[in-house]
Protein backbone atom coordinates (compact mmCIF):
# COMPACT_ATOMS: atom_id res chain seq x y z
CA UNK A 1 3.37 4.92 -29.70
CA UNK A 2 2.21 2.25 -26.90
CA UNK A 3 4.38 -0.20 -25.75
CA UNK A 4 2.58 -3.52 -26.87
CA UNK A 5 4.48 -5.14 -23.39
CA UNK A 6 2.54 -2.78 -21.50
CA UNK A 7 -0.85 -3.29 -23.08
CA UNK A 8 -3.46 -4.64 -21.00
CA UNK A 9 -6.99 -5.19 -21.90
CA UNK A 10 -8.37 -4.18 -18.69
CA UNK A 11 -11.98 -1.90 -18.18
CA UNK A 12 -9.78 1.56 -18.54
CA UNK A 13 -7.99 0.59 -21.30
CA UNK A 14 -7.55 3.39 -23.46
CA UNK A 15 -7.64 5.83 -20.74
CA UNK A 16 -4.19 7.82 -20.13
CA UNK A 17 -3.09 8.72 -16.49
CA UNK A 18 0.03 10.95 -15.33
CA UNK A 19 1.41 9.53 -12.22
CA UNK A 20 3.36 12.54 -10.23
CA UNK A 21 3.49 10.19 -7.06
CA UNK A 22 6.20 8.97 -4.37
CA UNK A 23 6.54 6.71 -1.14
CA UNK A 24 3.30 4.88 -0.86
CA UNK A 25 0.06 6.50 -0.74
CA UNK A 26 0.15 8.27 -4.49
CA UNK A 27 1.70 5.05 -5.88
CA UNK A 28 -1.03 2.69 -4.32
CA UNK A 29 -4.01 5.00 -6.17
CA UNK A 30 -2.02 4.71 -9.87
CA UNK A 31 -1.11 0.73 -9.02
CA UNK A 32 -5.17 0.13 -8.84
CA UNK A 33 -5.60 1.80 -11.99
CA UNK A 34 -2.92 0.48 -13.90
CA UNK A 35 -3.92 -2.83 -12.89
CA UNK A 36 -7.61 -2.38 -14.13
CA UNK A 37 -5.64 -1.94 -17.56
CA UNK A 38 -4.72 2.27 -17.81
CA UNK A 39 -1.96 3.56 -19.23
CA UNK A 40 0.02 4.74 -15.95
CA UNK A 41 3.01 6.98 -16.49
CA UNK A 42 4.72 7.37 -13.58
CA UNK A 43 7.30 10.59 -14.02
CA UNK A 44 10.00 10.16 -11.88
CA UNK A 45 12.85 12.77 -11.09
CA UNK A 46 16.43 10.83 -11.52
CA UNK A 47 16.75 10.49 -7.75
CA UNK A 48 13.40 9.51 -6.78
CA UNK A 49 14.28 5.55 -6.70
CA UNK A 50 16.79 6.84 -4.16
CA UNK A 51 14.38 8.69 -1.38
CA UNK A 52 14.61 6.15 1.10
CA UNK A 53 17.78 4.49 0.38
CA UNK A 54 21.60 5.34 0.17
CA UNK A 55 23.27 4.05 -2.66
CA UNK A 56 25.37 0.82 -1.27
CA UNK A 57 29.16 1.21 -1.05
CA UNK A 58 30.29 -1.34 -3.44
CA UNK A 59 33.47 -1.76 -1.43
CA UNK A 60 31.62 -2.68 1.82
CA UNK A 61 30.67 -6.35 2.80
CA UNK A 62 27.20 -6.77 2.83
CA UNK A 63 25.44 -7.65 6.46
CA UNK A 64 24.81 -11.41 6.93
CA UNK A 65 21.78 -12.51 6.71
CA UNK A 66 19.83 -15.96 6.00
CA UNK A 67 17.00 -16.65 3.97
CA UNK A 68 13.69 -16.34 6.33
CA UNK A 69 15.29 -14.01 9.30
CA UNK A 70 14.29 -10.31 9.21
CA UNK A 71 16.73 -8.80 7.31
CA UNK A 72 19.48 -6.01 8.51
CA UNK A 73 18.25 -2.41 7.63
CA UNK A 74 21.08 -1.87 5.21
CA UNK A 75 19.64 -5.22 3.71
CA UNK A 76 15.38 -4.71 3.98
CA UNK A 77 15.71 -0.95 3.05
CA UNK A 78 15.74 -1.45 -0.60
CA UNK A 79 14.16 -5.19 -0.74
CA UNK A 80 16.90 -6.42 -3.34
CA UNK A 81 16.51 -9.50 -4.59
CA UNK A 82 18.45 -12.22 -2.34
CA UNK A 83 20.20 -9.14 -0.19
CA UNK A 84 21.95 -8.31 -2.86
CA UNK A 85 21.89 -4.55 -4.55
CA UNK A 86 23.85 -5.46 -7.45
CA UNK A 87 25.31 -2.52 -9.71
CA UNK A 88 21.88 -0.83 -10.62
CA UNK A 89 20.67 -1.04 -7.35
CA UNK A 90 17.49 1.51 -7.81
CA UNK A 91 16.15 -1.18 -10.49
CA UNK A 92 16.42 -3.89 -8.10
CA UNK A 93 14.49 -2.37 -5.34
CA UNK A 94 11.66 -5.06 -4.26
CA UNK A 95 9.44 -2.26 -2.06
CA UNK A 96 9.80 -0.06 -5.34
CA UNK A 97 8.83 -2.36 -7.63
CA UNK A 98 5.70 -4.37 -6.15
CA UNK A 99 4.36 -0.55 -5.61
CA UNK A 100 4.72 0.79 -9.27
CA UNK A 101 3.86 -2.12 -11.18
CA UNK A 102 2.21 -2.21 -14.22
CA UNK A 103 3.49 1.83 -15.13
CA UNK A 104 5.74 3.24 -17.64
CA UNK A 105 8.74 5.21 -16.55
CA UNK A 106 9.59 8.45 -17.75
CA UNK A 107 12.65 9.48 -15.79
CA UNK A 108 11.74 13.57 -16.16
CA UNK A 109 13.45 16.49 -14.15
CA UNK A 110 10.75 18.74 -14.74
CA UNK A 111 12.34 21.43 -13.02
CA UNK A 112 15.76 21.13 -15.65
CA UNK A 113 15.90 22.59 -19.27
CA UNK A 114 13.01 21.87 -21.35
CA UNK A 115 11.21 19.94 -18.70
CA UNK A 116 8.55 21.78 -18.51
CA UNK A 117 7.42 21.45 -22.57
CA UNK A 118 7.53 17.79 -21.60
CA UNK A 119 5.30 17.80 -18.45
CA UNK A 120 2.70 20.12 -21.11
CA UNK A 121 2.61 17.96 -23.84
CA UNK A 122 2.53 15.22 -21.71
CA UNK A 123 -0.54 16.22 -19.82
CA UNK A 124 -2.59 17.92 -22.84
CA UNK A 125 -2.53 13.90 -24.26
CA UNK A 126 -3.34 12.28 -21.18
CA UNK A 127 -6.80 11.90 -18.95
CA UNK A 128 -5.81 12.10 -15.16
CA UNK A 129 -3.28 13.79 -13.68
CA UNK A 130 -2.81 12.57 -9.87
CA UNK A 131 -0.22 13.96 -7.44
CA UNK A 132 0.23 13.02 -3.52
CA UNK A 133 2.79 16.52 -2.40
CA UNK A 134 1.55 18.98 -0.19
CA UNK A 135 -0.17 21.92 -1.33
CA UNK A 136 3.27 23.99 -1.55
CA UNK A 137 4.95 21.15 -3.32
CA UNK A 138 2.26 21.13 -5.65
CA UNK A 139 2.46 25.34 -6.24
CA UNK A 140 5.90 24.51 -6.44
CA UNK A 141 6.11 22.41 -9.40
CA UNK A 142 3.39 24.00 -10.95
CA UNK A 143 1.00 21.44 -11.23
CA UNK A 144 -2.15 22.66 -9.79
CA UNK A 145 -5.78 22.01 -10.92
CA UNK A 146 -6.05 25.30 -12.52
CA UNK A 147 -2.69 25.06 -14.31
CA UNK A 148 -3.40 22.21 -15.67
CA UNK A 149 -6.73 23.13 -16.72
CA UNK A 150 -5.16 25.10 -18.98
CA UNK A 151 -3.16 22.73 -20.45
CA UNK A 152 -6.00 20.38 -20.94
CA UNK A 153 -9.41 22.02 -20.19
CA UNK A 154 -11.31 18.49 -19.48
CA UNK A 155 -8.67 17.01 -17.67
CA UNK A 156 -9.42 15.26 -14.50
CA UNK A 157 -7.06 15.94 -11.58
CA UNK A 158 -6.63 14.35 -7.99
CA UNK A 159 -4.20 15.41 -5.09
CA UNK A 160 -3.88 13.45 -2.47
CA UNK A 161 -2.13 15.90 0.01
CA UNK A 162 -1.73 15.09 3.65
CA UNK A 163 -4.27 17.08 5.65
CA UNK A 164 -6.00 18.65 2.17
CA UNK A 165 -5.82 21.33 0.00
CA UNK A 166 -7.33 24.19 2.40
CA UNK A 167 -7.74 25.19 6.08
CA UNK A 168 -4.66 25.80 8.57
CA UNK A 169 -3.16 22.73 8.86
CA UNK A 170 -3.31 22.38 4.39
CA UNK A 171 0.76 23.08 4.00
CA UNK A 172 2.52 20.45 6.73
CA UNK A 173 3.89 18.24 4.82
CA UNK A 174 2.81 14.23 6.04
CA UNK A 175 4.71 11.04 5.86
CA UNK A 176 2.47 7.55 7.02
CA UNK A 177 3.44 7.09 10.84
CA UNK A 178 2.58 11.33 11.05
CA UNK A 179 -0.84 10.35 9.75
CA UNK A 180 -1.03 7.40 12.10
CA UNK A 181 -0.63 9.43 14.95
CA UNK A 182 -2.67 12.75 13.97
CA UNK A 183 -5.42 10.62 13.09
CA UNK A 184 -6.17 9.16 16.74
CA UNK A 185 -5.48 5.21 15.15
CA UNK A 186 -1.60 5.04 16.71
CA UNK A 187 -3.62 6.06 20.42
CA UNK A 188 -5.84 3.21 20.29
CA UNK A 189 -3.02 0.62 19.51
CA UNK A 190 -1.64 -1.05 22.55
CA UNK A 191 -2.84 -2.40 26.00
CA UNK A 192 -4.62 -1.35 29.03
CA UNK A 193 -1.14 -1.06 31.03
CA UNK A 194 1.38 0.64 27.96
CA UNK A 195 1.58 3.94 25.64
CA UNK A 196 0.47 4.04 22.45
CA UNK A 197 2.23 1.73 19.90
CA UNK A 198 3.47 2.62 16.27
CA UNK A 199 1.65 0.16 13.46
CA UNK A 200 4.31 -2.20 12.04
CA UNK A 201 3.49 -0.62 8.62
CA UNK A 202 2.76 3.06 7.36
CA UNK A 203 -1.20 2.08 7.47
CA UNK A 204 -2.59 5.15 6.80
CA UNK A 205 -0.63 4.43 3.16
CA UNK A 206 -3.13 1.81 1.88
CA UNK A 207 -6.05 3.37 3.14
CA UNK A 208 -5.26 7.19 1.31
CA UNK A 209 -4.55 5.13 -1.90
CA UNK A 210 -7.34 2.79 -1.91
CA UNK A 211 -9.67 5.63 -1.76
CA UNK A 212 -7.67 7.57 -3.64
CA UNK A 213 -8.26 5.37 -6.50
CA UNK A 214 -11.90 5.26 -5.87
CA UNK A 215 -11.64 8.90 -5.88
CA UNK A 216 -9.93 8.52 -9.28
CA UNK A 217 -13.04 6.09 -10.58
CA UNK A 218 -16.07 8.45 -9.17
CA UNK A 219 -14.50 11.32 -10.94
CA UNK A 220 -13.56 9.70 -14.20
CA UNK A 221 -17.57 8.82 -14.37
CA UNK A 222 -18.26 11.95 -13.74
CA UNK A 223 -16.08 13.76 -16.59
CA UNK A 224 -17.85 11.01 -18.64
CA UNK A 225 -21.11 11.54 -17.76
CA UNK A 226 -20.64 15.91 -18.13
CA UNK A 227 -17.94 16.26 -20.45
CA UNK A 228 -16.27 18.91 -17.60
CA UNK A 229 -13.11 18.54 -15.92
CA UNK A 230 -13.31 17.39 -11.98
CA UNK A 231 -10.82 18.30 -9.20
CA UNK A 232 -10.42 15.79 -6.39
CA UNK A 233 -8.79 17.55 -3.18
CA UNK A 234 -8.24 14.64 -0.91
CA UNK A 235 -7.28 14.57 2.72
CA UNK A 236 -5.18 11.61 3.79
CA UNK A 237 -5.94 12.12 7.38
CA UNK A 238 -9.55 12.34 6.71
CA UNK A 239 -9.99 8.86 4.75
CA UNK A 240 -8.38 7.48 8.19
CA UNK A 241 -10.84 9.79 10.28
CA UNK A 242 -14.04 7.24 8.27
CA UNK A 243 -11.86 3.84 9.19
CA UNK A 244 -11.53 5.11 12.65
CA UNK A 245 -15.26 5.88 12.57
CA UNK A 246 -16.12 3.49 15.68
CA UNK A 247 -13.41 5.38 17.62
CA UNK A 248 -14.41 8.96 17.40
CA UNK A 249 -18.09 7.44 18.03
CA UNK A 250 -17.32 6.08 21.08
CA UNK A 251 -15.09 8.96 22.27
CA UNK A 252 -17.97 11.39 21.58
CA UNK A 253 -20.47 9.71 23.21
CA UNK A 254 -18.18 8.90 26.99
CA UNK A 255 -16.40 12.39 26.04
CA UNK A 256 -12.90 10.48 26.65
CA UNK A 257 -10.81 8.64 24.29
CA UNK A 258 -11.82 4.65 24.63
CA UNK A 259 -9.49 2.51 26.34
CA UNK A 260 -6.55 0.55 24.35
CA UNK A 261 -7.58 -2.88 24.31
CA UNK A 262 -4.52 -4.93 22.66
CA UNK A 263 -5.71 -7.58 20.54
CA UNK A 264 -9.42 -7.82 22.72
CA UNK A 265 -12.79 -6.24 21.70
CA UNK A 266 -15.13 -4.27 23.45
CA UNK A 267 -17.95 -6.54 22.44
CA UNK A 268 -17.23 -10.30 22.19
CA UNK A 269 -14.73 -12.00 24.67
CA UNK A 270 -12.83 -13.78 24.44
CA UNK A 271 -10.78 -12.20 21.65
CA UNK A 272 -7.05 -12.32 21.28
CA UNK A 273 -4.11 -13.66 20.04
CA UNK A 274 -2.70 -16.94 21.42
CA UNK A 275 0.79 -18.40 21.44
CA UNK A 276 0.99 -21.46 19.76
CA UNK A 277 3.68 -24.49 19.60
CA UNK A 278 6.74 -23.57 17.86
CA UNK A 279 9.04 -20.87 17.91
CA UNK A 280 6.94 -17.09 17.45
CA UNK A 281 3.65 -19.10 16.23
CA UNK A 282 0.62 -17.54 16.91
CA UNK A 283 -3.43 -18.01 16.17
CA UNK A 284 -6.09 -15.48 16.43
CA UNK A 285 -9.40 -16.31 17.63
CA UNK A 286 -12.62 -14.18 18.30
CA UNK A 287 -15.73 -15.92 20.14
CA UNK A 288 -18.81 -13.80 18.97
CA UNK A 289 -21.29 -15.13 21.50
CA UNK A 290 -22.95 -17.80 23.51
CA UNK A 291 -23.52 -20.42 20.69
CA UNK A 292 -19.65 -19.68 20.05
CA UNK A 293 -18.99 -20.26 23.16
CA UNK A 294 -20.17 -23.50 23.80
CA UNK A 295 -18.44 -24.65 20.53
CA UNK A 296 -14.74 -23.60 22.36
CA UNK A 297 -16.30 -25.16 25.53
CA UNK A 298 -15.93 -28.28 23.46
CA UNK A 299 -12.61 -27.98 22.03
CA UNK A 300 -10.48 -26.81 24.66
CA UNK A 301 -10.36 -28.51 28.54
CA UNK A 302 -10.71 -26.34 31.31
CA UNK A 303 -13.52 -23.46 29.71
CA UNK A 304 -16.94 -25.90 31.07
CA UNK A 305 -17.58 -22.79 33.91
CA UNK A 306 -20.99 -22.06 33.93
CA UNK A 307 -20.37 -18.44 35.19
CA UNK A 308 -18.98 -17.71 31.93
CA UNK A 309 -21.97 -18.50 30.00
CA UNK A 310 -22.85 -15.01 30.05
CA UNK A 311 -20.32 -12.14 27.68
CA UNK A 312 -20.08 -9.88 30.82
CA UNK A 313 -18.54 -12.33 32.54
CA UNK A 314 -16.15 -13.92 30.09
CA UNK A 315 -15.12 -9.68 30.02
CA UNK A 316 -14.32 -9.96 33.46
CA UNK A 317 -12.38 -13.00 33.78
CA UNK A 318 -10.78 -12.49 30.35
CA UNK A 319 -6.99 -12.49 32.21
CA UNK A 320 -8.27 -16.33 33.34
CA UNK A 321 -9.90 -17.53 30.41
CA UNK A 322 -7.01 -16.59 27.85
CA UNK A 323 -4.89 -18.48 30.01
CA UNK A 324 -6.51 -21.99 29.65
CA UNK A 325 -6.53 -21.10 25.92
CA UNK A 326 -3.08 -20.60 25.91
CA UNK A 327 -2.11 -23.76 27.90
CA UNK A 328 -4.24 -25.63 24.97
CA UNK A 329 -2.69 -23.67 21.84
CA UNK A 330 0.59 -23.66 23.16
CA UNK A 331 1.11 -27.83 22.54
CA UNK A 332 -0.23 -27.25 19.37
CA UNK A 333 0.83 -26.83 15.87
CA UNK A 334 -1.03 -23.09 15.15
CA UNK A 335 -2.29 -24.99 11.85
CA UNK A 336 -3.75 -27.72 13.82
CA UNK A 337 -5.05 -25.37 16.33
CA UNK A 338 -7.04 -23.54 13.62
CA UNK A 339 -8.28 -26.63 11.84
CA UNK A 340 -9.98 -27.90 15.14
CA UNK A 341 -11.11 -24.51 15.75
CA UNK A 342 -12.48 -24.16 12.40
CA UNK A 343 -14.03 -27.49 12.20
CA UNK A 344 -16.05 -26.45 15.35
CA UNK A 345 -17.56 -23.63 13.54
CA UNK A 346 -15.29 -21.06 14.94
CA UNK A 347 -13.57 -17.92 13.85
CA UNK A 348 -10.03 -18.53 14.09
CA UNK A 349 -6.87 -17.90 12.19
CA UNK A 350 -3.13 -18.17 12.04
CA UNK A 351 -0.91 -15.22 12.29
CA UNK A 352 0.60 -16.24 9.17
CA UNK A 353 3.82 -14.99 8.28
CA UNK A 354 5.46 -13.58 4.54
CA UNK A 355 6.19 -17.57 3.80
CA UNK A 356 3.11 -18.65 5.08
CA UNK A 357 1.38 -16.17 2.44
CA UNK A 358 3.39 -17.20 -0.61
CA UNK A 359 2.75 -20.76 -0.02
CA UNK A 360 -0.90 -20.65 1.02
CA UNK A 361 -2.99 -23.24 -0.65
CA UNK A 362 -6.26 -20.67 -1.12
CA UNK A 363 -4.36 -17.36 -2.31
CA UNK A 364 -2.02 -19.93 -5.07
CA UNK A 365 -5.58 -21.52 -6.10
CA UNK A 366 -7.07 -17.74 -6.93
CA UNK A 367 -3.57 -16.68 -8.77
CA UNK A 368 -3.20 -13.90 -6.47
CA UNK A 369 0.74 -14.37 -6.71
CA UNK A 370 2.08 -14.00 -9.57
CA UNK A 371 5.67 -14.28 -11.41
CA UNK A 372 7.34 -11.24 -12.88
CA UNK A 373 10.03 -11.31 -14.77
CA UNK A 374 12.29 -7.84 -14.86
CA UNK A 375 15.49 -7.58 -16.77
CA UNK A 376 17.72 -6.59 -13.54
CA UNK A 377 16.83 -9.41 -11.29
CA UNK A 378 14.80 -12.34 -13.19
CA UNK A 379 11.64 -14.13 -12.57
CA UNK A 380 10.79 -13.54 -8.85
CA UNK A 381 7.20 -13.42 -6.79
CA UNK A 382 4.93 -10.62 -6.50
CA UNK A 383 1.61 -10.24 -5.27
CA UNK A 384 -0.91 -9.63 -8.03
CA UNK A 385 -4.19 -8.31 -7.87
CA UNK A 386 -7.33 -8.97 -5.83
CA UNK A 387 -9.87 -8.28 -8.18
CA UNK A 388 -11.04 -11.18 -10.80
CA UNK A 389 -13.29 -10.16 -13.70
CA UNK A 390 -15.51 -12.88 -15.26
CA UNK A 391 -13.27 -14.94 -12.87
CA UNK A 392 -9.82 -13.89 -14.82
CA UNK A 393 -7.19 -11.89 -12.83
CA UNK A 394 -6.40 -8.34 -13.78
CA UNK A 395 -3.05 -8.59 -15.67
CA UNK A 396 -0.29 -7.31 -13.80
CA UNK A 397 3.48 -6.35 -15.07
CA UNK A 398 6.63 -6.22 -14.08
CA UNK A 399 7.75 -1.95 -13.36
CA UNK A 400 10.01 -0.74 -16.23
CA UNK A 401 14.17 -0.29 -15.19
CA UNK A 402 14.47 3.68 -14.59
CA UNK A 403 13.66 5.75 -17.53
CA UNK A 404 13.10 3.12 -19.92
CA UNK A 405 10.49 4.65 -21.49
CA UNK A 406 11.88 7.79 -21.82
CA UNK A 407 11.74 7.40 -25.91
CA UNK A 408 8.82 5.27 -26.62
CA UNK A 409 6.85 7.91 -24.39
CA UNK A 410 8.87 11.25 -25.93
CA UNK A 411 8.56 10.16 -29.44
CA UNK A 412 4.55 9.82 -29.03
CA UNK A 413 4.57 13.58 -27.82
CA UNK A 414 6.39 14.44 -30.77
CA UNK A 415 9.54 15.00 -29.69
CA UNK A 416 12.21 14.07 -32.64
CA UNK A 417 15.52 11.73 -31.98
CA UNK A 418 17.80 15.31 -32.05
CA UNK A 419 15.64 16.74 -29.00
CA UNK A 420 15.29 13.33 -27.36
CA UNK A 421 19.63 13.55 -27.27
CA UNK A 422 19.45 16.90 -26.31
CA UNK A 423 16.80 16.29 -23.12
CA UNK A 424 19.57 13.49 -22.47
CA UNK A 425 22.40 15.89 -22.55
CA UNK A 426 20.69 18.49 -20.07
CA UNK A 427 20.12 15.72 -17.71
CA UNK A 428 16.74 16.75 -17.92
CA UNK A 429 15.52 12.83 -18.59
CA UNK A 430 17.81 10.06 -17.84
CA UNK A 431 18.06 6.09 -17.17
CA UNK A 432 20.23 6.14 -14.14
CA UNK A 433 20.50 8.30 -10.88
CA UNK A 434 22.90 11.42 -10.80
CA UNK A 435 26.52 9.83 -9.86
């Protein structure tokens, strides 16, 4: 029986996935798909809301904080709504939900009596069955290709492991800033005169999960076009390895690892980041070459040097050149600074912030934010989806509470009220973390 509040007449409508994902990576792949209008259920073990955060002691004061200031880690952990966990605070988890959107819950400890006859009849109705544990996590909880092949002999199954299915390094286990940093990308982040930095976010996340969902796509049309089942084994480390591809090109060719540049480029100058008026403002700005040039000539005093006509030498003198930029965008607004900028035919940018995001005139005129309402914590603002079809935005949902589709998705499997209470009573599904 489908939920009609979780319909969605997206291009894989119809088609059934099994979601056996955590953190960010696994649930990035599945959020594409559900999106796009598939029918994404995400199993989750009771404590998996819980991974990265403590349940709050409801006798503690909460940390101050005010609306707009980076929030204290007992605060920002979870994302609650307003700082505030509230009494089911693994519903209310911001991070949590904007990740899993758009999927069913089924709150399943596989593991605990009668778990596995759910996983079974769970995957012989569904279509894709996609996973992001390590190889040994995925032995573990028996979910491999060829066990599930036997479950449903057509089924189409991805795993998104770390470092991949097979050679030596195939059973560490992988968490985003581990990928960052095996991949090469944390070595190239920082300047000429510091260590390497660590990304602000887990960035090799988005990029596993993006492909991952391609990955999902290419295989689906090929199980369409055969009729045969298809096994995706997909390295994490290796979709960063093909971002990173101007890198490892570089280093191969000098036979040393290139130089960490900071915010410049090893082929237009100048290129950085620039302080603007105002407290932590900021504007990006790249000049490309001479024609761009002349055009910042133009728009900020001091840059009419006719020794930096030529790239090699705006390279060399980079140091003086960002500093007559700066003296010009630091009595600006960085709005103001990008409007001249832009009016002059330039490529520039603020470094816009969360707030500058939500309110931005061109993302609000494409619907890309978008209001979902979620019985814990109200209307609030999410981002949506990227993609327009026919110029309509893919529908996107608000994540069920924990386990709320424990029955709707237990009674289409066949499972009768009397075995539903009984799953209940073994703890084996459930609506609420272990106390």
């Amino acid at each position: 029986m489908a939920n009609p509040e979780m319909e969605n007449n997206g291009p894989l409508k119809g088609i059934k996935v099994v979601d056996m994902t955590i953190n960010m990576a696994g649930p990035t792949c599945s959020l594409y798909l559900a999106d796009l209008g598939a029918d994404v259920i995400k199993i989750e073990h009771p404590t998996s809301r819980g991974v990265a955060v403590s349940p709050p002691d409801p006798d503690a004061e909460l940390d101050p904080w005010t609306k707009g200031e980076l929030p204290p880690v007992s605060i920002r952990n979870g994302v609650f709504p307003d700082g505030d966990p509230g009494e089911d605070w693994w519903n209310r988890m911001g991070y949590f939900n904007k990740m899993n959107r758009s999927k069913r819950s089924l709150c399943l400890d596989i593991k605990a009596p009668g778990g596995r006859d759910v996983l079974e009849r769970l995957v012989a109705s569904a279509d894709i069955v996609i996973n992001n544990y390590s190889p040994r996590g995925v032995r573990s909880l028996g979910i491999d290709h060829e066990t599930l092949r036997a479950i449903k002999p057509d089924v189409v199954t991805v795993a998104m492991s770390g470092f991949g299915a097979t050679g030596p390094g195939a059973e560490a286990v992988s968490w985003g800033p581990i990928l960052d940093a095996a991949s090469g990308l944390a070595a190239t982040t920082g300047y000429a005169d510091s260590g390497p930095f660590k990304q602000g976010v887990a960035y090799p996340d988005p990029v596993g999960g993006t492909h991952g969902a391609a990955a999902v796509l290419a295989a689906w049309w090929e199980h369409q076009r055969t009729g045969e089942p298809v096994h995706v084994d997909l390295s994490q480390l290796e979709t960063l390895l093909f971002v990173a591809g101007d890198q490892l090109v570089e280093a191969s060719v000098k036979g040393a690892a290139p130089p960490r540049r900071g915010a410049r480029s090893a082929d237009y100058a100048p290129a950085g980041v620039y302080r603007c008026a105002g407290t932590d403002t900021w504007l990006a700005l790249t000049v490309y070459d001479e024609a761009d040039w002349a055009r910042l000539v133009g728009v900020v005093p001091g840059l009419a040097d006719e020794r930096w006509g030529m790239a090699a030498q705006r390279h060399h003198d980079h140091d003086d050149i960002d500093a007559l930029i700066e003296a010009w965008t630091s009595r600006h607004d960085p709005r103001q600074a990008m409007s001249q900028l832009q009016g002059a035919g330039l490529s520039a940018a603020i470094v816009s912030t969360s707030s500058d995001l939500v309110d931005d005139p061109q993302l609000n005129d494409r619907g890309f934010f978008v209001d979902l309402t979620h019985s814990s914590y109200g209307p609030r603002r999410f981002p949506g989806s990227a993609i327009l079809i026919d110029g309509v935005p893919l529908l996107v949902r608000p994540l069920s509470s924990l386990g709320a589709d424990n029955d709707l998705v237990l009674e289409s499997l066949g499972f009768g009220a009397a075995e539903r209470d009984g799953l209940r009573a073994s703890g084996t599904i459930a609506a609420r973390p272990p106390t």
